[in-house]
N, C-alpha and C. Protein backbone atom coordinates (compact mmCIF):
# COMPACT_ATOMS: atom_id res chain seq x y z
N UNK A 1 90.19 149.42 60.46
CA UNK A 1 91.20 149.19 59.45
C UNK A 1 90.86 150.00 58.20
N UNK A 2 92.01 150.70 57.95
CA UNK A 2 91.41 151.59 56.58
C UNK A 2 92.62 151.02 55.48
N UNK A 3 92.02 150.76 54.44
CA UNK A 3 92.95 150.64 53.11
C UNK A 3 93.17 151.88 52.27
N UNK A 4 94.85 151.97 51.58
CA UNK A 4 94.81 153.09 51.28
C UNK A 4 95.48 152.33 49.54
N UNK A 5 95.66 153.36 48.95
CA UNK A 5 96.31 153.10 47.19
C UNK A 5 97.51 152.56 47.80
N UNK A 6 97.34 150.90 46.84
CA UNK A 6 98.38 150.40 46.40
C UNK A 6 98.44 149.44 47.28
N UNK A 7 98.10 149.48 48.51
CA UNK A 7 98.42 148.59 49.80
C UNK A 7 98.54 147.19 49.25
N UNK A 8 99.63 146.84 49.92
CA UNK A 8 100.39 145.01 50.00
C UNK A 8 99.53 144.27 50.69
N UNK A 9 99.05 143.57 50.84
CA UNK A 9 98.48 143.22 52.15
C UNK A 9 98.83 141.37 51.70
N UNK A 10 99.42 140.93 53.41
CA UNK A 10 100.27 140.24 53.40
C UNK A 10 99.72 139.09 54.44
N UNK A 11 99.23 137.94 54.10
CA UNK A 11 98.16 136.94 55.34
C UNK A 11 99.00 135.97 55.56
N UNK A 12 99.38 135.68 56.80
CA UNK A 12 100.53 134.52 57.39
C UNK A 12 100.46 134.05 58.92
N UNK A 13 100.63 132.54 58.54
CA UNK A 13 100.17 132.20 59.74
C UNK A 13 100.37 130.77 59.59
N UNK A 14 99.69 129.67 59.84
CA UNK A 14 99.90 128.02 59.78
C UNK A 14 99.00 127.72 58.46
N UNK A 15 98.02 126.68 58.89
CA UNK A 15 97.32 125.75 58.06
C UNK A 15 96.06 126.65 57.49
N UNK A 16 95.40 126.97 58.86
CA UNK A 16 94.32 128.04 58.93
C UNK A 16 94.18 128.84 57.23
N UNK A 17 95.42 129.54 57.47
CA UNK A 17 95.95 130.70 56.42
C UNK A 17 96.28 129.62 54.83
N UNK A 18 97.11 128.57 54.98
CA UNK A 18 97.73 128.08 54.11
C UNK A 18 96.97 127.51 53.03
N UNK A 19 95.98 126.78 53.57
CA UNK A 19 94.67 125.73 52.53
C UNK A 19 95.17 125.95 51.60
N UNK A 20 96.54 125.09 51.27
CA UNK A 20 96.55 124.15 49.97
C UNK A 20 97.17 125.13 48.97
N UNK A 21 97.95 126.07 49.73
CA UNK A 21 98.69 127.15 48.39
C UNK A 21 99.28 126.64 47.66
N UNK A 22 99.66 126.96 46.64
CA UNK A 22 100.94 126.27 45.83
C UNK A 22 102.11 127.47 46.06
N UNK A 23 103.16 126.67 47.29
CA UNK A 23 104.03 127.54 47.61
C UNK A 23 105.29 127.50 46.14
N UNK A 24 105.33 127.02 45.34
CA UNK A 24 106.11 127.69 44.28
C UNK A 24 105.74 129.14 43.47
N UNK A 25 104.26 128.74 43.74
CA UNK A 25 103.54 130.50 42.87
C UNK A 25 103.68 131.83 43.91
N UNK A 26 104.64 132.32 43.73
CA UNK A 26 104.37 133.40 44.71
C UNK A 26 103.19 134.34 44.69
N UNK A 27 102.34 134.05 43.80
CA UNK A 27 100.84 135.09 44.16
C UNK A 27 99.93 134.16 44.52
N UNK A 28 100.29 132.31 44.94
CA UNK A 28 99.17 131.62 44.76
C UNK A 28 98.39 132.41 46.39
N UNK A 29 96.99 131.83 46.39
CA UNK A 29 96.57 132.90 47.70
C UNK A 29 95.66 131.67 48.27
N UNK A 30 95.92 130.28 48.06
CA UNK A 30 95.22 129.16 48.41
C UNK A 30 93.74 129.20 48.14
N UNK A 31 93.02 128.38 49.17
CA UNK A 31 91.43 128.28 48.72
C UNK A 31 90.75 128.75 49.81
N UNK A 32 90.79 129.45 50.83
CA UNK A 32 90.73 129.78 52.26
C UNK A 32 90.39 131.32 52.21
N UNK A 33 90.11 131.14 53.21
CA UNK A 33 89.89 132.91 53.89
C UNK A 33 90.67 134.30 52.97
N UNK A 34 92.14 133.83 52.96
CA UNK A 34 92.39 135.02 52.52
C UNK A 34 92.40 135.04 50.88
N UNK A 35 92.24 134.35 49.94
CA UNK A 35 91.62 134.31 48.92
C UNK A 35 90.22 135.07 48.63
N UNK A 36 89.60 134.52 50.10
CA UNK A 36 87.99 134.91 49.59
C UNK A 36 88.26 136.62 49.46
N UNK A 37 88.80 137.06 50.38
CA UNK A 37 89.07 138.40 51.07
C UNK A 37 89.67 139.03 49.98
N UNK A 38 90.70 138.89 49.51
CA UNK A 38 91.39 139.21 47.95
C UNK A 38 90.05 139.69 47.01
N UNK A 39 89.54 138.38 46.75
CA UNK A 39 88.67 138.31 45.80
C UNK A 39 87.70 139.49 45.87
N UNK A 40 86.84 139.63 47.28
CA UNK A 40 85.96 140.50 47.33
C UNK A 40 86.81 142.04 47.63
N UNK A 41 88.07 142.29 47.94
CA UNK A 41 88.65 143.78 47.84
C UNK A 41 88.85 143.77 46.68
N UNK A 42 88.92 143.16 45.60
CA UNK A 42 89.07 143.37 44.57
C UNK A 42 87.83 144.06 43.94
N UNK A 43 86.74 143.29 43.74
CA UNK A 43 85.47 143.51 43.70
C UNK A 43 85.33 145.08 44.07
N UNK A 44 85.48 145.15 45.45
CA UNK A 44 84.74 146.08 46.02
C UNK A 44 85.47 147.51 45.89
N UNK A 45 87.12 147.54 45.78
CA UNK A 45 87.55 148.55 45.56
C UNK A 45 88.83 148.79 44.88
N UNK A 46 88.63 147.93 43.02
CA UNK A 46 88.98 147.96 41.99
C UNK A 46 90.02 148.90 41.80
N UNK A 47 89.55 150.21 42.21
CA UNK A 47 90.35 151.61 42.06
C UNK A 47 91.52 151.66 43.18
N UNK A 48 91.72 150.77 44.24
CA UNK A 48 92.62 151.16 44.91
C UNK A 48 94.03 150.20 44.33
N UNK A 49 93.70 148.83 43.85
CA UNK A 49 95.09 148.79 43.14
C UNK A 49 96.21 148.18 44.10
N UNK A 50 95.19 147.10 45.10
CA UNK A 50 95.72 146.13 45.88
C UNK A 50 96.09 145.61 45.91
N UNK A 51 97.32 144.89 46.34
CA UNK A 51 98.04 143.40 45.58
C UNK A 51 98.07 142.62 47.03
N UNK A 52 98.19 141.34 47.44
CA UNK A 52 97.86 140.08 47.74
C UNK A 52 98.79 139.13 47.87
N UNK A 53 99.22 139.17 49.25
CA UNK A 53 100.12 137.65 49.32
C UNK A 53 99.86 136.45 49.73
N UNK A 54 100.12 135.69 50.54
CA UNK A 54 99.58 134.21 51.36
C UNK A 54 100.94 133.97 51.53
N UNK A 55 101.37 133.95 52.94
CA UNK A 55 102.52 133.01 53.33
C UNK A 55 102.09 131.98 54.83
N UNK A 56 100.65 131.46 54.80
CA UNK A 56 100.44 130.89 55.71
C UNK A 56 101.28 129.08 55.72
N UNK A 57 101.85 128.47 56.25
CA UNK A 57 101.99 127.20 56.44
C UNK A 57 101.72 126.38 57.04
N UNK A 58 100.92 124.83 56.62
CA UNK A 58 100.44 124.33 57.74
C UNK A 58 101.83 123.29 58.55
N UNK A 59 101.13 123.74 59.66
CA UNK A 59 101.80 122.85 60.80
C UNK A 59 102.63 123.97 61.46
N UNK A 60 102.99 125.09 61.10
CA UNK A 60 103.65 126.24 61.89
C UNK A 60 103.12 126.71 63.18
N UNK A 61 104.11 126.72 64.25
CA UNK A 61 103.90 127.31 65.62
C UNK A 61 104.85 128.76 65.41
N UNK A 62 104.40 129.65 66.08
CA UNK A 62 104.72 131.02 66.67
C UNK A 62 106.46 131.05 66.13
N UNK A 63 107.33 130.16 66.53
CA UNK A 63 108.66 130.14 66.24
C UNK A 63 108.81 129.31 65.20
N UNK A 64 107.89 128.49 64.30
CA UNK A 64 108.50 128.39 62.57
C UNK A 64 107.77 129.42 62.04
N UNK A 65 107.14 130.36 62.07
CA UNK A 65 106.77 131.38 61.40
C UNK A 65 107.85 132.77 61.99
N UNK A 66 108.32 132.20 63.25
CA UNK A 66 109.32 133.64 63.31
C UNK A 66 110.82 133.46 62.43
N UNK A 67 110.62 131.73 62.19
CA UNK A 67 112.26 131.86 61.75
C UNK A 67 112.09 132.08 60.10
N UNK A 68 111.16 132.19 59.46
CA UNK A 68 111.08 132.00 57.97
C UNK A 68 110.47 133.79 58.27
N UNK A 69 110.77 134.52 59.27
CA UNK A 69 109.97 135.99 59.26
C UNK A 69 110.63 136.96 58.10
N UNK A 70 111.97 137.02 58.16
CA UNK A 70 112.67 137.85 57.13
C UNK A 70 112.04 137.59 55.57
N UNK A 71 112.17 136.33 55.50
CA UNK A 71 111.96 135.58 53.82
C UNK A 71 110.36 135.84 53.63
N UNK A 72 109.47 135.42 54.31
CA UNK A 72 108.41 135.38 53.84
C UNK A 72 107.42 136.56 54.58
N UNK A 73 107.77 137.63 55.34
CA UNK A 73 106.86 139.03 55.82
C UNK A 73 107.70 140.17 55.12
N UNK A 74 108.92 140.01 55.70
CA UNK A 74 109.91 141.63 56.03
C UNK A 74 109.96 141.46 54.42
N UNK A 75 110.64 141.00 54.21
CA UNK A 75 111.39 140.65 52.58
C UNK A 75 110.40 141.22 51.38
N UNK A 76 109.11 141.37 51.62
CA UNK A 76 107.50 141.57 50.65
C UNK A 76 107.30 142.80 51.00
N UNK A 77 107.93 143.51 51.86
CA UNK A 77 107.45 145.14 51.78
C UNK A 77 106.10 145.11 52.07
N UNK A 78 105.22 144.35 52.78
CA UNK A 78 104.11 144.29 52.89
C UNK A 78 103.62 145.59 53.83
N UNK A 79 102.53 146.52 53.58
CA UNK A 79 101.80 147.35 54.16
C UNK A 79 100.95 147.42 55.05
N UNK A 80 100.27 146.06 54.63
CA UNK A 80 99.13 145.76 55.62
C UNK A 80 99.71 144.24 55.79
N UNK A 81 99.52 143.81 57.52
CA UNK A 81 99.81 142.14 57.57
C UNK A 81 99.23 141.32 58.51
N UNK A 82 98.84 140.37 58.15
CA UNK A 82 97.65 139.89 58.86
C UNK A 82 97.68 138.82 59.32
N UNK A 83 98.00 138.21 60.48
CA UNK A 83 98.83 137.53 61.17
C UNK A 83 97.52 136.38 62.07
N UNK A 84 97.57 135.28 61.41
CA UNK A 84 96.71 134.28 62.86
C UNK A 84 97.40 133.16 62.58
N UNK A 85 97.98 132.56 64.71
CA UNK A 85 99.16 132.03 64.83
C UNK A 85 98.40 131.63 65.99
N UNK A 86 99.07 130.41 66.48
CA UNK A 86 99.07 130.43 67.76
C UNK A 86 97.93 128.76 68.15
N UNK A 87 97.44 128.10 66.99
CA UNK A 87 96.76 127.02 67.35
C UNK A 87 97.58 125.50 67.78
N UNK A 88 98.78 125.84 66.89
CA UNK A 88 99.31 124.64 67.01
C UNK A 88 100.54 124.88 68.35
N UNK A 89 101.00 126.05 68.50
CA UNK A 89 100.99 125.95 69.80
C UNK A 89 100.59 125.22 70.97
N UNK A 90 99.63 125.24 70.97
CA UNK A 90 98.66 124.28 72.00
C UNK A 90 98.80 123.13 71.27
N UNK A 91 98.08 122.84 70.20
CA UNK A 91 97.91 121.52 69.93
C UNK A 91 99.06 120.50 69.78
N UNK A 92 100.11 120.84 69.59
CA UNK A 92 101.21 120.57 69.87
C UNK A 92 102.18 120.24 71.02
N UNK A 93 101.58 121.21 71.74
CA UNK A 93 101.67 120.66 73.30
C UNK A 93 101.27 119.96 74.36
N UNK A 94 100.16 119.37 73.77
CA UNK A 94 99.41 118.25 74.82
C UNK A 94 100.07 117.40 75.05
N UNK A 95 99.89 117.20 75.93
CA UNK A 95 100.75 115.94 77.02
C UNK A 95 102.13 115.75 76.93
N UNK A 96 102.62 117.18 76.78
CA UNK A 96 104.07 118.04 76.98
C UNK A 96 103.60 118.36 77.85
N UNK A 97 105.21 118.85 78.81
CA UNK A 97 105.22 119.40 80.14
C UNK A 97 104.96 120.88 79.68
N UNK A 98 104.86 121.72 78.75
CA UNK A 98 104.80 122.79 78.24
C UNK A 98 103.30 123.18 78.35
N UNK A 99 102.45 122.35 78.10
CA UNK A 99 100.96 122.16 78.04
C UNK A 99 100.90 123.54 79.01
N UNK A 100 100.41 124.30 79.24
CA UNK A 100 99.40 125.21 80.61
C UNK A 100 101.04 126.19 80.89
N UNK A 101 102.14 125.50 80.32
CA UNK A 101 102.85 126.32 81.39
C UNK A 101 103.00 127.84 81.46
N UNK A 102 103.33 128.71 82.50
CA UNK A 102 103.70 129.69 82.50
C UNK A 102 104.88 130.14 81.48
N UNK A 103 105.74 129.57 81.90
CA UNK A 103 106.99 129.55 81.03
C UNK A 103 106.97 130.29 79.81
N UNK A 104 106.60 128.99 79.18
CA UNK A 104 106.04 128.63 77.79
C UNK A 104 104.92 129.80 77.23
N UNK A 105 104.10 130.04 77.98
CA UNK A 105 103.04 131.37 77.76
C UNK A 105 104.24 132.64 77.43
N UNK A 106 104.73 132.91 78.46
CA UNK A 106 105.60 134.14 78.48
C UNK A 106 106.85 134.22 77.48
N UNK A 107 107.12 132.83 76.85
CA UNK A 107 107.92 132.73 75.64
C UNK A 107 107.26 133.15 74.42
N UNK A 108 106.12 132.62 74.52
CA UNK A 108 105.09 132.76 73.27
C UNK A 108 104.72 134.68 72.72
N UNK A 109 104.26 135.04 74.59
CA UNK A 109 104.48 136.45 74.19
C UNK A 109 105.33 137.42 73.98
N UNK A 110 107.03 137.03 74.16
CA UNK A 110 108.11 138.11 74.00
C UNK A 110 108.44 137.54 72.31
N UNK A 111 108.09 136.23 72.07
CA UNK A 111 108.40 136.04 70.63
C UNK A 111 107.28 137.02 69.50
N UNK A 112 106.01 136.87 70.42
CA UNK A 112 104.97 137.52 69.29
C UNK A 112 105.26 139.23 69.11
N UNK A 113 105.81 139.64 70.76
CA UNK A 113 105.76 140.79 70.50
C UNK A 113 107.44 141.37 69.69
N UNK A 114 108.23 140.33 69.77
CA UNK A 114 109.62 141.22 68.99
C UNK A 114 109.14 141.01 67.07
N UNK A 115 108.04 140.28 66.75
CA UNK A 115 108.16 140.32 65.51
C UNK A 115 106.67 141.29 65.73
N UNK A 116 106.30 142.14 66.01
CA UNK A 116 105.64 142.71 65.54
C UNK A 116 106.35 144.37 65.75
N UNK A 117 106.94 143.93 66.19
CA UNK A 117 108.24 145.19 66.66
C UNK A 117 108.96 145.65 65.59
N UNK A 118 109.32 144.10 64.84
CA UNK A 118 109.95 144.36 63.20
C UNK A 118 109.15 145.19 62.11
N UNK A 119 107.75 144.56 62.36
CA UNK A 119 106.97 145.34 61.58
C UNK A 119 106.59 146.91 61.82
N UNK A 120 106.48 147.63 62.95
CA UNK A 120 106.61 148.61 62.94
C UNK A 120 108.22 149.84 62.79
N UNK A 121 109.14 148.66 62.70
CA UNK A 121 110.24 149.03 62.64
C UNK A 121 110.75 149.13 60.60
N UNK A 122 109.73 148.26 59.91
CA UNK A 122 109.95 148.46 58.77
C UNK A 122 108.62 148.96 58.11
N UNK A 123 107.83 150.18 59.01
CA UNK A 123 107.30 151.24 58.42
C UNK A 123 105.82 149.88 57.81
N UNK A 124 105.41 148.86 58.18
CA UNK A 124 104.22 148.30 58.17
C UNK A 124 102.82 149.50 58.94
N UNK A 125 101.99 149.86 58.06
CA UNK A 125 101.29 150.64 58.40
C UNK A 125 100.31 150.37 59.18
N UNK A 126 99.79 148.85 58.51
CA UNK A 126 98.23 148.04 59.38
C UNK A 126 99.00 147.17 59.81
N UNK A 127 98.53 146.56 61.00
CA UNK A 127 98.78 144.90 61.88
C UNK A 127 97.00 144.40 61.96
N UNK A 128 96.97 143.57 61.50
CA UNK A 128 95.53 143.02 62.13
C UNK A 128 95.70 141.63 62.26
N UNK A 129 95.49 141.71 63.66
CA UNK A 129 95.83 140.43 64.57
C UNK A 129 94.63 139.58 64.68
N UNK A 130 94.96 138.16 64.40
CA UNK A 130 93.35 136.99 64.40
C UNK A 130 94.03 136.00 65.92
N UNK A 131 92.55 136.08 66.36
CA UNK A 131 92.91 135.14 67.18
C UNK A 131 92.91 133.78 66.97
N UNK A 132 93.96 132.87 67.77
CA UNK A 132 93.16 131.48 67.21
C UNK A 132 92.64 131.05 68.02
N UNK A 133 91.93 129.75 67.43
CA UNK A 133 91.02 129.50 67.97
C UNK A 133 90.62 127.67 68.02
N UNK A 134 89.32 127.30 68.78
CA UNK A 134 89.49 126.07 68.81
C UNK A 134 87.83 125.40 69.07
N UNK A 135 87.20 124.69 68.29
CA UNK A 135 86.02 124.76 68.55
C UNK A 135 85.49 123.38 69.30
N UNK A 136 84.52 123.08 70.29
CA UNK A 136 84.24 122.05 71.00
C UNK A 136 83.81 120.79 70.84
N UNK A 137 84.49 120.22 69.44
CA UNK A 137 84.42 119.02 69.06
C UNK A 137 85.59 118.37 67.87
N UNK A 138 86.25 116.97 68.31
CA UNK A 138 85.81 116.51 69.13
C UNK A 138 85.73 116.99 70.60
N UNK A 139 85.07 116.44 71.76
CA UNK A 139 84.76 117.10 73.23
C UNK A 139 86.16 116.67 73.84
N UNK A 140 86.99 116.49 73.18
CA UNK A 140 88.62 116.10 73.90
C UNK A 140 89.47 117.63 73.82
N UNK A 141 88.59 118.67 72.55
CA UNK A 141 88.85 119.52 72.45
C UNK A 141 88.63 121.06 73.64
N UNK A 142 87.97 120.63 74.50
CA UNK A 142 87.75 121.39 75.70
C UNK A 142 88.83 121.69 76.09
N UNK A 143 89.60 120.19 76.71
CA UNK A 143 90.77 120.70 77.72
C UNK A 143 91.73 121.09 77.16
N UNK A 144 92.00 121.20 75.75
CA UNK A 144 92.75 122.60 75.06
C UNK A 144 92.88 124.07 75.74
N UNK A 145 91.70 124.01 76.58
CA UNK A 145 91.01 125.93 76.30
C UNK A 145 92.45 126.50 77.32
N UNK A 146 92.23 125.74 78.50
CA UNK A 146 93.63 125.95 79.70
C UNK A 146 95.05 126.33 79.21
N UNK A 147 95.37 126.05 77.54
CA UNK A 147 96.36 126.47 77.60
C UNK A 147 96.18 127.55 76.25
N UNK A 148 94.81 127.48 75.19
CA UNK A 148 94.57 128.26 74.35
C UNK A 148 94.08 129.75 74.91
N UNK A 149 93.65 129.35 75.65
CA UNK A 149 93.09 130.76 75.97
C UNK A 149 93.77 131.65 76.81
N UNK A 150 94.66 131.12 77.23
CA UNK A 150 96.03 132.41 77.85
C UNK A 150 96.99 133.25 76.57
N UNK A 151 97.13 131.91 75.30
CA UNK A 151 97.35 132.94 74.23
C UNK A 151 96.38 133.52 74.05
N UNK A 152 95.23 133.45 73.74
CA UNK A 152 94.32 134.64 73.38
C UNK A 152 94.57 135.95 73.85
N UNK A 153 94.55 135.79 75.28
CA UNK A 153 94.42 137.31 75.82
C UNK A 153 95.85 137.48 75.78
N UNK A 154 97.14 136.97 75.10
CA UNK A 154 97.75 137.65 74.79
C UNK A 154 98.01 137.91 73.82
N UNK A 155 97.24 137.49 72.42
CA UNK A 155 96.97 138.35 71.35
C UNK A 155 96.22 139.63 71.32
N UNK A 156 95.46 139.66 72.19
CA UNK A 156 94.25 140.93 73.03
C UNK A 156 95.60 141.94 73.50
N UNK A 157 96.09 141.65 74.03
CA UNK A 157 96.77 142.44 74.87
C UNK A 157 98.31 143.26 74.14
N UNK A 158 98.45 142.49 72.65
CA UNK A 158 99.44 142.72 71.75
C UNK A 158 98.69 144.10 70.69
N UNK A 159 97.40 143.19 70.53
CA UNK A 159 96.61 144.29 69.63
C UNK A 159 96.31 145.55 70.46
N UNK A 160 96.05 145.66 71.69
CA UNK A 160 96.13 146.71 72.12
C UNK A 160 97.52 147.83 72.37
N UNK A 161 98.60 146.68 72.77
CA UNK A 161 99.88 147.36 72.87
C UNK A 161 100.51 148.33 71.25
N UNK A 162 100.15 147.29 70.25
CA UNK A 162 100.72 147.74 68.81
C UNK A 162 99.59 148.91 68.27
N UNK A 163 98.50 149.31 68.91
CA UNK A 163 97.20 149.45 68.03
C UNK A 163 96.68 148.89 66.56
N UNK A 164 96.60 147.38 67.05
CA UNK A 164 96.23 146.27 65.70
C UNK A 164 94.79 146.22 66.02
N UNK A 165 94.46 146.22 65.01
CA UNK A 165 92.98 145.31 64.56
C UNK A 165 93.00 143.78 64.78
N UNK A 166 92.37 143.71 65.79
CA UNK A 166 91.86 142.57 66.07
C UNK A 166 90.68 142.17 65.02
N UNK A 167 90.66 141.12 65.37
CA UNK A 167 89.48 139.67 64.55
C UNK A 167 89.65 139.01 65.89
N UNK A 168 87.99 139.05 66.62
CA UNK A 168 87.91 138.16 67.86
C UNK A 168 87.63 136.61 67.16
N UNK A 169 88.17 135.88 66.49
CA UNK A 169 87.69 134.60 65.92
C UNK A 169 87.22 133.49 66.65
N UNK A 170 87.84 133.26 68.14
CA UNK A 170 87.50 132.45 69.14
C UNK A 170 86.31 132.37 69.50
N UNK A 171 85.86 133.36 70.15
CA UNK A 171 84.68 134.61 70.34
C UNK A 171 83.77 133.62 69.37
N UNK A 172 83.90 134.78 68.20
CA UNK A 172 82.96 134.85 67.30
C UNK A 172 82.37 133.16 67.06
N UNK A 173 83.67 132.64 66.37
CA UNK A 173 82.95 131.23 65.71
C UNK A 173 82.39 130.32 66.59
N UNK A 174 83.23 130.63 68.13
CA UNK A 174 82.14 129.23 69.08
C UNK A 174 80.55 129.51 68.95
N UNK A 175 80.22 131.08 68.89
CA UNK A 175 79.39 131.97 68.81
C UNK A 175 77.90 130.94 67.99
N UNK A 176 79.03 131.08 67.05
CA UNK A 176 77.88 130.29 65.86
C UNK A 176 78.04 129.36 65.45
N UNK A 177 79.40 128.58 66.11
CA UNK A 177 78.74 127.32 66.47
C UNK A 177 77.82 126.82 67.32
N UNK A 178 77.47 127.43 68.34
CA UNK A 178 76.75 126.97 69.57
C UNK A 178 74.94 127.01 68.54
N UNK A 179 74.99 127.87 67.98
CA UNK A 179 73.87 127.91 67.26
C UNK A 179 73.33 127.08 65.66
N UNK A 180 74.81 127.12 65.38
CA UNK A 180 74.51 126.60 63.98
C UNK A 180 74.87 125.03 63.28
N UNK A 181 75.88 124.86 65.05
CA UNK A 181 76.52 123.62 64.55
C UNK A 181 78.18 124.01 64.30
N UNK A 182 79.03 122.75 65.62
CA UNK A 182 80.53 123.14 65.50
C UNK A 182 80.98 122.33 64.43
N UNK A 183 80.02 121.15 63.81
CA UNK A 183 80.94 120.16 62.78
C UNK A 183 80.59 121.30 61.49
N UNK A 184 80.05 122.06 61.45
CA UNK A 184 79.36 123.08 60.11
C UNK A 184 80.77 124.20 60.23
N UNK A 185 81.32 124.42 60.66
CA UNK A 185 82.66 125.07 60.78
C UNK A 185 83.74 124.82 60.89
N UNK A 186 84.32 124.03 61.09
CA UNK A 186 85.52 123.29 61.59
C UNK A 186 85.48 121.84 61.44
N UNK A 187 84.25 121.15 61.21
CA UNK A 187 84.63 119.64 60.12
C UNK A 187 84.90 118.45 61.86
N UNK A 188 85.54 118.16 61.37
CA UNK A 188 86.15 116.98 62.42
C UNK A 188 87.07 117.42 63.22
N UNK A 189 87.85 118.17 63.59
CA UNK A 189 88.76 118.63 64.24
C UNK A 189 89.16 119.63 65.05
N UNK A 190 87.98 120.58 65.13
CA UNK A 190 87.72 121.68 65.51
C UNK A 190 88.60 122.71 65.51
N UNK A 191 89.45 122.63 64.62
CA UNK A 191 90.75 123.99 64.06
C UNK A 191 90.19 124.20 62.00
N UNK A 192 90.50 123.21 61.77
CA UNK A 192 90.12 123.51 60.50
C UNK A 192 89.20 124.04 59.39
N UNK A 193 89.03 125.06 59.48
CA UNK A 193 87.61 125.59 58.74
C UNK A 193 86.81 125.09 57.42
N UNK A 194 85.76 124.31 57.46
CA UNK A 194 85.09 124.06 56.23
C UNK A 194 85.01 125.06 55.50
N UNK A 195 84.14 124.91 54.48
CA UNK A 195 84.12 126.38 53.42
C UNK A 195 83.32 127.17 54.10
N UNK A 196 82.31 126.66 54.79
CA UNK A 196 81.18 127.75 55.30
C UNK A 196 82.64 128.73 56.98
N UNK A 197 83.25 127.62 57.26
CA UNK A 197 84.25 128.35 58.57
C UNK A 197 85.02 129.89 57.88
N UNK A 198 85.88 129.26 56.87
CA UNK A 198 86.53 130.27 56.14
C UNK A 198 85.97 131.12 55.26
N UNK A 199 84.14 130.98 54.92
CA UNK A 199 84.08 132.23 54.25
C UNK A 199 83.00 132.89 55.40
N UNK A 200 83.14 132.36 56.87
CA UNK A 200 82.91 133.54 58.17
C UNK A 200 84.14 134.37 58.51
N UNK A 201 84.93 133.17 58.14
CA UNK A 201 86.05 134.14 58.67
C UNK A 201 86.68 135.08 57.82
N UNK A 202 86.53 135.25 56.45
CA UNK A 202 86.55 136.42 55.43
C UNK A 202 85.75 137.36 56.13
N UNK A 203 84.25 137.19 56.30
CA UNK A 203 83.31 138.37 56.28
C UNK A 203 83.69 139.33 57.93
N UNK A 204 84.68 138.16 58.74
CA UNK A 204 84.89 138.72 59.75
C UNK A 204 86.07 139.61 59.42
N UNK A 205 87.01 139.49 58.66
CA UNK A 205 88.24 140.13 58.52
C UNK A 205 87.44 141.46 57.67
N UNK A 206 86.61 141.41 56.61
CA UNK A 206 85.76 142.14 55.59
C UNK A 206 85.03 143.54 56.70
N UNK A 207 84.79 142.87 57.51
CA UNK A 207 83.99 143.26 58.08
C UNK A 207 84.38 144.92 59.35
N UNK A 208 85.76 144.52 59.27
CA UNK A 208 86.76 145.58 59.99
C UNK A 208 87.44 146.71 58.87
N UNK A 209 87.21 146.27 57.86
CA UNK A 209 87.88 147.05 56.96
C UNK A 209 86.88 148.84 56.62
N UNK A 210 87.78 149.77 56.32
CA UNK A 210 87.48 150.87 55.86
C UNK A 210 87.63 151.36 54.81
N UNK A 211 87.49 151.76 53.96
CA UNK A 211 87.85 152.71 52.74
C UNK A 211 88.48 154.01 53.29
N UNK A 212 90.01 153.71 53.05
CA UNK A 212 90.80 155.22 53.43
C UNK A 212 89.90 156.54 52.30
N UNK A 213 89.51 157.67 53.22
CA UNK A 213 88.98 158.64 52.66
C UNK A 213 89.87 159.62 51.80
């Protein structure tokens, strides 16, 4: 991912993204990940003259973030946009007949891929795609994976189709949870990032970035 002068850069998605914005401020950027991320491009490359949105909402699946897509992505002229979707999907679907289905998978991916279609259709330069994700506690949270992890690889398979920057977040955070502790990231619920979750998941988004030469 390379940043260039002036770049929009535009973070949207559910709860993950949202932590507590004040959606009347249109620059509010919540207390979460993409705040931290703001904060330190700011820091780090003063001279480029970056500006910063947040349109994450909590409780949004794949289709309330496609129907608010015009108003809160297209509408911001955003340059760079940074998209992690796809938890409440699942979580939302348990013990729905939708749960695992095929169907339902293959809806998920013609919806993800016509709005990223928009974005290359309105001259969006970066896509960087997050996966979501789901961590193993409580242990009721396992039998999630059967229907989370078919979106995954079709966020994998989007970032490859669009050439997006991925953020493996699934990956990564079980990663260190297995080592560091899953209640030390995700709290009680295993979606929600404590402060230590969301400022991994800054250094992971931080961490892909370039300085356009």
């Amino acid at each position: 991912m390379k940043l260039n002068f002036k770049d929009s850069i535009l973070f949207i998605g559910d709860s993950v993204t949202d932590v507590g914005r004040d959606r009347t401020n249109a620059v509010d950027l919540g207390q979460g990940y993409p705040l931290m991320i703001a904060t330190a491009l700011k820091e780090r490359y003063a001279e480029l003259e970056l500006s910063f949105s947040n349109r994450g909402i909590g409780g949004d699946k794949l289709k309330d973030m496609a129907a608010r897509w015009e108003a809160d992505c297209l509408s911001l002229n955003p340059t760079v946009v940074s998209i992690l979707i796809g938890i409440n999907d699942t979580w939302h679907a348990v013990g729905q007949d939708q749960f695992g289905s095929q169907e339902d998978l293959q809806q998920f991916e013609q919806l993800y891929r016509t709005l990223l279609t928009t974005l290359v259709e309105n001259s969006v330069r970066q896509i960087i795609l997050m996966e979501p994700f789901v961590l193993p506690y409580p242990i009721n949270r396992e039998m999630w994976r059967s229907d989370l992890d078919p979106r995954i690889q079709v966020v994998r398979k989007l970032a490859y189709e669009f050439q997006a920057d991925l953020i493996p977040l699934d990956g990564l955070l079980n990663a260190i949870g297995i080592k560091q502790g899953v209640a030390l990231l995700t709290g009680e619920d295993g979606v929600h990032p404590t402060q230590k979750g969301h400022e991994l998941i800054a250094k992971m988004w931080l961490d892909a970035v370039e300085k356009e030469c």
